[in-house]
PDB file of N, CA and C in Angstrom:
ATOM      1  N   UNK A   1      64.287-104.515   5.831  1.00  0.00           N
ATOM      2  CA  UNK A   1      64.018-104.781   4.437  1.00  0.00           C
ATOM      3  C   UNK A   1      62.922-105.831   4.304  1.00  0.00           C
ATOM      4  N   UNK A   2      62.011-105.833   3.487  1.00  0.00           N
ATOM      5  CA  UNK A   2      60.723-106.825   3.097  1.00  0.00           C
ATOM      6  C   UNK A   2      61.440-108.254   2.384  1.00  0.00           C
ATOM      7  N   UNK A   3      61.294-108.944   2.667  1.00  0.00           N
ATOM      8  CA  UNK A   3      61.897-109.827   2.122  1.00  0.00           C
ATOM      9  C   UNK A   3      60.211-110.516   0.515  1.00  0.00           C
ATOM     10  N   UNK A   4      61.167-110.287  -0.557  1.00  0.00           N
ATOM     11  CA  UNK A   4      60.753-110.353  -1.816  1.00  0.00           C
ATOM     12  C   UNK A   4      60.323-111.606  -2.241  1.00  0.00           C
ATOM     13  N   UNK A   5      60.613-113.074  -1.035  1.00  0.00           N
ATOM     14  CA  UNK A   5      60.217-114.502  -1.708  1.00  0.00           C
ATOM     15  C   UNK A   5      58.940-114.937  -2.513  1.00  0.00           C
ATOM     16  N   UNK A   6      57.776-113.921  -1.530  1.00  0.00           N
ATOM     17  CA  UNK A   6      56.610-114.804  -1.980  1.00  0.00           C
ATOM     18  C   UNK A   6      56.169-113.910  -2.289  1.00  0.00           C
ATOM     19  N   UNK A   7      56.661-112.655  -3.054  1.00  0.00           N
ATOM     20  CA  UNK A   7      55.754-111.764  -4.106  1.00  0.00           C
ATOM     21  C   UNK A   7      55.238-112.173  -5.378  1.00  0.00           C
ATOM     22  N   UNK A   8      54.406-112.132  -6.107  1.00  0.00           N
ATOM     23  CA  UNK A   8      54.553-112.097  -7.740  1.00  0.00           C
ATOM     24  C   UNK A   8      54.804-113.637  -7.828  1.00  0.00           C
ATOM     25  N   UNK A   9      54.696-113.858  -9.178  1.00  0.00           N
ATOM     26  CA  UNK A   9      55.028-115.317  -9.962  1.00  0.00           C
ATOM     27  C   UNK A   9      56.063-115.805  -9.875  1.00  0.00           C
ATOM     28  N   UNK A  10      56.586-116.942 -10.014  1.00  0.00           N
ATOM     29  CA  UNK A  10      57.963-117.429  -9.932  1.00  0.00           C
ATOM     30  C   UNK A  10      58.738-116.859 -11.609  1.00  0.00           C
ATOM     31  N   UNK A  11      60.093-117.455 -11.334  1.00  0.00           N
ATOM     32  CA  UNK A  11      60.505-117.027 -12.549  1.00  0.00           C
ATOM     33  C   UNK A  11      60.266-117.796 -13.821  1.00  0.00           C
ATOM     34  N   UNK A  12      59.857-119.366 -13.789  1.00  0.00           N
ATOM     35  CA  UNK A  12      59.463-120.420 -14.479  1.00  0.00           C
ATOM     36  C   UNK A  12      57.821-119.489 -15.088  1.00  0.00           C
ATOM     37  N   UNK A  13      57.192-119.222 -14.459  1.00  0.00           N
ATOM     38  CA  UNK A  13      56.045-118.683 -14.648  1.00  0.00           C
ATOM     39  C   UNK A  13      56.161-117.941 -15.758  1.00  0.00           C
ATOM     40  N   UNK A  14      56.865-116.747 -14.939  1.00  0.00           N
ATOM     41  CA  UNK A  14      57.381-115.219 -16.279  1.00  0.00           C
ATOM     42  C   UNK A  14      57.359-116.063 -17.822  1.00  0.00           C
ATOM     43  N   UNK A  15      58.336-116.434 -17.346  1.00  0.00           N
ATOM     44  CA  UNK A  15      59.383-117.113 -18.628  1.00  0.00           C
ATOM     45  C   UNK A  15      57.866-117.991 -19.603  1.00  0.00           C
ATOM     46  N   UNK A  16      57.047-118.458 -19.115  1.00  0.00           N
ATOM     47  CA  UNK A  16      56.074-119.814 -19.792  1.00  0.00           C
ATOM     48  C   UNK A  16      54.951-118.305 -20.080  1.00  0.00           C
ATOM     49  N   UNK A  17      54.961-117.487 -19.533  1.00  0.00           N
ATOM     50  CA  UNK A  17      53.613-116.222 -19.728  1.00  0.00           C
ATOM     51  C   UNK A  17      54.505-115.405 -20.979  1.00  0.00           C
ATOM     52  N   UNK A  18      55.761-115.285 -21.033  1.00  0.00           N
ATOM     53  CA  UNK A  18      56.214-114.389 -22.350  1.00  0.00           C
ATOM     54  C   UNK A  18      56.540-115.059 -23.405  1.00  0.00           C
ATOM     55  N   UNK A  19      56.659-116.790 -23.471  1.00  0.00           N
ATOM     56  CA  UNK A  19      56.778-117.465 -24.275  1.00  0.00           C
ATOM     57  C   UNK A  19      55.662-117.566 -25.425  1.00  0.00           C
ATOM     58  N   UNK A  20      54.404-117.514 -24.606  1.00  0.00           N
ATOM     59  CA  UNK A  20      53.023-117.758 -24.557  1.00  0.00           C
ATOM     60  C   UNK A  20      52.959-116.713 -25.610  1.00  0.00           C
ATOM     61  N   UNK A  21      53.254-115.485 -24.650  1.00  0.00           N
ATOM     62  CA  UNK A  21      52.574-113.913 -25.727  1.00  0.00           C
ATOM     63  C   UNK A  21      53.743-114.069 -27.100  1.00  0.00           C
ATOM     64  N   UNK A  22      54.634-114.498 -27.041  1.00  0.00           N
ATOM     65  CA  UNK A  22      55.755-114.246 -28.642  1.00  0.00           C
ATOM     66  C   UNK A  22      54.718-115.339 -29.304  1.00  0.00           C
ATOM     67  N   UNK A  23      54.083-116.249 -28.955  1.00  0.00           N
ATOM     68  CA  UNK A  23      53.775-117.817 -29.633  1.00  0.00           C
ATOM     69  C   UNK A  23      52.725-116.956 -30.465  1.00  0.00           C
ATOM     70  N   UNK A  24      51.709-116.226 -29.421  1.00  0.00           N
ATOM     71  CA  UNK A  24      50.473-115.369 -29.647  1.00  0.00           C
ATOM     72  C   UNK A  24      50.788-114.390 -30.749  1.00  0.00           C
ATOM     73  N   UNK A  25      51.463-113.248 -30.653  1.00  0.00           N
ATOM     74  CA  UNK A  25      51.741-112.710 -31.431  1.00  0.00           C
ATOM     75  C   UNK A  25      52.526-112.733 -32.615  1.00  0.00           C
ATOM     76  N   UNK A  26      53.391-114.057 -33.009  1.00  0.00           N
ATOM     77  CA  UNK A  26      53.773-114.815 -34.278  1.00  0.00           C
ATOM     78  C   UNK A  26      53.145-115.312 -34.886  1.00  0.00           C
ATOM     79  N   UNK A  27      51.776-115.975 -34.235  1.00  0.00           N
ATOM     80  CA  UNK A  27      50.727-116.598 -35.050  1.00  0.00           C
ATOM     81  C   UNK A  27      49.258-115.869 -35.425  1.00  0.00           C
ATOM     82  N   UNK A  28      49.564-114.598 -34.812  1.00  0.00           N
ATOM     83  CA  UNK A  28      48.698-113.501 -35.387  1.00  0.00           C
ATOM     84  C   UNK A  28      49.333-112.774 -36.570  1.00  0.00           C
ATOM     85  N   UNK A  29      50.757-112.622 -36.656  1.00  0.00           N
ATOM     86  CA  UNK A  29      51.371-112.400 -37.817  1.00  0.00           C
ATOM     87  C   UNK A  29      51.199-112.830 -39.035  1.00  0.00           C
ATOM     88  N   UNK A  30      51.451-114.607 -38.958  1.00  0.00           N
ATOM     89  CA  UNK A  30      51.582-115.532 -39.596  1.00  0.00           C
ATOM     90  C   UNK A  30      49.790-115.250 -40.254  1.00  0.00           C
ATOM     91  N   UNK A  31      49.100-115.313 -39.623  1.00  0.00           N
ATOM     92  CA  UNK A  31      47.788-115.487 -39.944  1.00  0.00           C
ATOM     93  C   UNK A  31      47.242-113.836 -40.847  1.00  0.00           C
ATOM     94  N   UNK A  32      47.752-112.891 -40.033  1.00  0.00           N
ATOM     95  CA  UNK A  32      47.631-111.385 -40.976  1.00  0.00           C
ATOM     96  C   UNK A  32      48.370-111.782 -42.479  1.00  0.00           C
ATOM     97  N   UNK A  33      49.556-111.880 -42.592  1.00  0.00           N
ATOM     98  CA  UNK A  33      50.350-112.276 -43.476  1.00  0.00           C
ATOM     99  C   UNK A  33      49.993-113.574 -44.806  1.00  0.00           C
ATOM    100  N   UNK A  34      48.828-114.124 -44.477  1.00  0.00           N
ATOM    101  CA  UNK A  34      48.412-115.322 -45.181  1.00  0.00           C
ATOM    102  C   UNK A  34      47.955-114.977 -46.367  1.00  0.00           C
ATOM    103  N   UNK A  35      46.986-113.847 -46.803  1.00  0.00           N
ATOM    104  CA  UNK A  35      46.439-113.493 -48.122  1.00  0.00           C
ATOM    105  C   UNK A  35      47.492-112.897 -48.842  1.00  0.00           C
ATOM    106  N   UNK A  36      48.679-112.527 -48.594  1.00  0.00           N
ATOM    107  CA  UNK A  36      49.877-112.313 -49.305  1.00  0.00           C
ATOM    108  C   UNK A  36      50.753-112.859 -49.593  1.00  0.00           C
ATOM    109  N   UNK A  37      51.157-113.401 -48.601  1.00  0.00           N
ATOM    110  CA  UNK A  37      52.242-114.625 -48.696  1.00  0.00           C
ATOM    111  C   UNK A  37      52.155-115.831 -48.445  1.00  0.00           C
ATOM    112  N   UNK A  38      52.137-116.821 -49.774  1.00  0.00           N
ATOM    113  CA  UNK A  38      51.588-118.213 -49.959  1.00  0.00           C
ATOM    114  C   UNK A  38      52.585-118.854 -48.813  1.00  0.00           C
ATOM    115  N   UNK A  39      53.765-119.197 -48.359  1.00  0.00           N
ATOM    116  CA  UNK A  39      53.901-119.471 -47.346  1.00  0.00           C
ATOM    117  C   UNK A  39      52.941-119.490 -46.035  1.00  0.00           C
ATOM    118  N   UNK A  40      52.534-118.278 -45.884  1.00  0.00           N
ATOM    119  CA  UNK A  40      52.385-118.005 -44.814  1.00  0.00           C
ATOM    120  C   UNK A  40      50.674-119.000 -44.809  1.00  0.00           C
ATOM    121  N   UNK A  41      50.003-118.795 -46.167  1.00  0.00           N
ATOM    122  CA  UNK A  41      48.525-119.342 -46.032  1.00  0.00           C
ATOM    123  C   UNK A  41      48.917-121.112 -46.052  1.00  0.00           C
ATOM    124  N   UNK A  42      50.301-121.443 -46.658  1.00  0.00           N
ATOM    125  CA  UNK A  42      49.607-123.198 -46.676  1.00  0.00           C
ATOM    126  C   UNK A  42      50.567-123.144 -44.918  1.00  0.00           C
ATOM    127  N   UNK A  43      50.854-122.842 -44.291  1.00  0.00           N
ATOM    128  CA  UNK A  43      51.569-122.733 -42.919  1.00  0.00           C
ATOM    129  C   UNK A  43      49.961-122.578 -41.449  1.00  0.00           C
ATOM    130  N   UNK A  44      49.112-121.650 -42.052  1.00  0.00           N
ATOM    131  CA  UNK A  44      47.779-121.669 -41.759  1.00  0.00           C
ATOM    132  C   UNK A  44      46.925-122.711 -41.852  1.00  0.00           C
ATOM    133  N   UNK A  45      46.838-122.718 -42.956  1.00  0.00           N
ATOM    134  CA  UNK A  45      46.104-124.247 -43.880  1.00  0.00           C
ATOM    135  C   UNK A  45      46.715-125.661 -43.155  1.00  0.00           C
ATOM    136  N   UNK A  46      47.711-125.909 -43.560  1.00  0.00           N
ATOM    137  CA  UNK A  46      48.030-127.068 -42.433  1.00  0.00           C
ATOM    138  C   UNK A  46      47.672-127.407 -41.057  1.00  0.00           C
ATOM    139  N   UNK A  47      48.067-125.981 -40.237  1.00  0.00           N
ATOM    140  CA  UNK A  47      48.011-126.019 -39.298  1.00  0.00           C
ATOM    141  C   UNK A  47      46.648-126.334 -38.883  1.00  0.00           C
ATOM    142  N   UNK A  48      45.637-125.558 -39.208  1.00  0.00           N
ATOM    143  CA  UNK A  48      44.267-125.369 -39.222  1.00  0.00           C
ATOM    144  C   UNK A  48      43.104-126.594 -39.691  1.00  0.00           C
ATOM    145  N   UNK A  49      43.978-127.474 -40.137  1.00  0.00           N
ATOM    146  CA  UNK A  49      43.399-128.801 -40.474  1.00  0.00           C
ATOM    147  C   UNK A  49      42.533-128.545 -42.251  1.00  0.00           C
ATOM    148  N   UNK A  50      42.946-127.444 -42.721  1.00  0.00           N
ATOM    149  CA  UNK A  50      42.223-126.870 -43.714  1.00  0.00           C
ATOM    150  C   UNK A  50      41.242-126.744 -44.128  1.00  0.00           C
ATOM    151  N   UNK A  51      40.970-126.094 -42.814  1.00  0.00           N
ATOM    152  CA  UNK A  51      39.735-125.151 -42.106  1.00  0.00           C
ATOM    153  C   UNK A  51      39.713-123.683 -43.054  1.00  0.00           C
ATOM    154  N   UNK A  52      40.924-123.175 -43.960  1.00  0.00           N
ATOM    155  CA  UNK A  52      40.996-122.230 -43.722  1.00  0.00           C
ATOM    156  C   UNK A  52      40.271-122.034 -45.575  1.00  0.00           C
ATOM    157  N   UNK A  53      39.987-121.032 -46.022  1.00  0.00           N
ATOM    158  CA  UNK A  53      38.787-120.756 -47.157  1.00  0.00           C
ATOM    159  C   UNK A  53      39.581-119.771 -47.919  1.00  0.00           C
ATOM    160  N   UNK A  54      40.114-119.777 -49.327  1.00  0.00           N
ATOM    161  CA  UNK A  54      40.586-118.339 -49.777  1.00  0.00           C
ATOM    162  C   UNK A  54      42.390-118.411 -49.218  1.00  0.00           C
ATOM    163  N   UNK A  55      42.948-117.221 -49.871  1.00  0.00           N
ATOM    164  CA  UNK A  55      44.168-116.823 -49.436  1.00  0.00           C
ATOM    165  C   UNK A  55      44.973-117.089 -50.557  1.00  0.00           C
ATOM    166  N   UNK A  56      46.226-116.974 -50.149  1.00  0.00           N
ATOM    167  CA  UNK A  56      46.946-116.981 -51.753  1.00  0.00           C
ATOM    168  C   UNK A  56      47.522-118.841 -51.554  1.00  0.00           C
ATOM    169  N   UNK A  57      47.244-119.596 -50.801  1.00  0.00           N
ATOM    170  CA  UNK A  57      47.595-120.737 -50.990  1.00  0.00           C
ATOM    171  C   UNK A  57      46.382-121.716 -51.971  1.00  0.00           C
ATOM    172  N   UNK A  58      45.130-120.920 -52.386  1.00  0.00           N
ATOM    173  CA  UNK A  58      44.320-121.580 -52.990  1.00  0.00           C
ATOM    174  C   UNK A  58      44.041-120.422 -54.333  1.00  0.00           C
ATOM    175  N   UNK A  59      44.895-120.629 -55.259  1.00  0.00           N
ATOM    176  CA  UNK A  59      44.906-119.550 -56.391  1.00  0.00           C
ATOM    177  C   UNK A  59      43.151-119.764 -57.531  1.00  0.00           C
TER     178      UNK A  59
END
């Protein structure tokens, strides 16, 4: 049998690389979601240092 130790990433790794992609793809949400839902634009706006131009948080 091959012994499996030093294949591939550790499991700390996995875990910090799929954390990463949910972080990624919640804040692509959050950011699609901004010209509709005023939540979502002053959540942008804050974050963004209010960088951000337009959206329903600036009526």
């Amino acid at each position: 049998m091959a012994d499996e130790r030093g294949g591939g990433p550790s499991f700390l790794a996995r875990l910090i690389l799929v954390l990463l992609g949910v972080a990624f793809l919640g804040a692509a949400w959050v950011w699609h979601r901004k010209d509709t839902d005023p939540n979502a634009a002053r959540l942008v706006e804050r974050v963004s240092g209010g960088r951000v131009h337009g959206g329903a948080a600036n009526p």
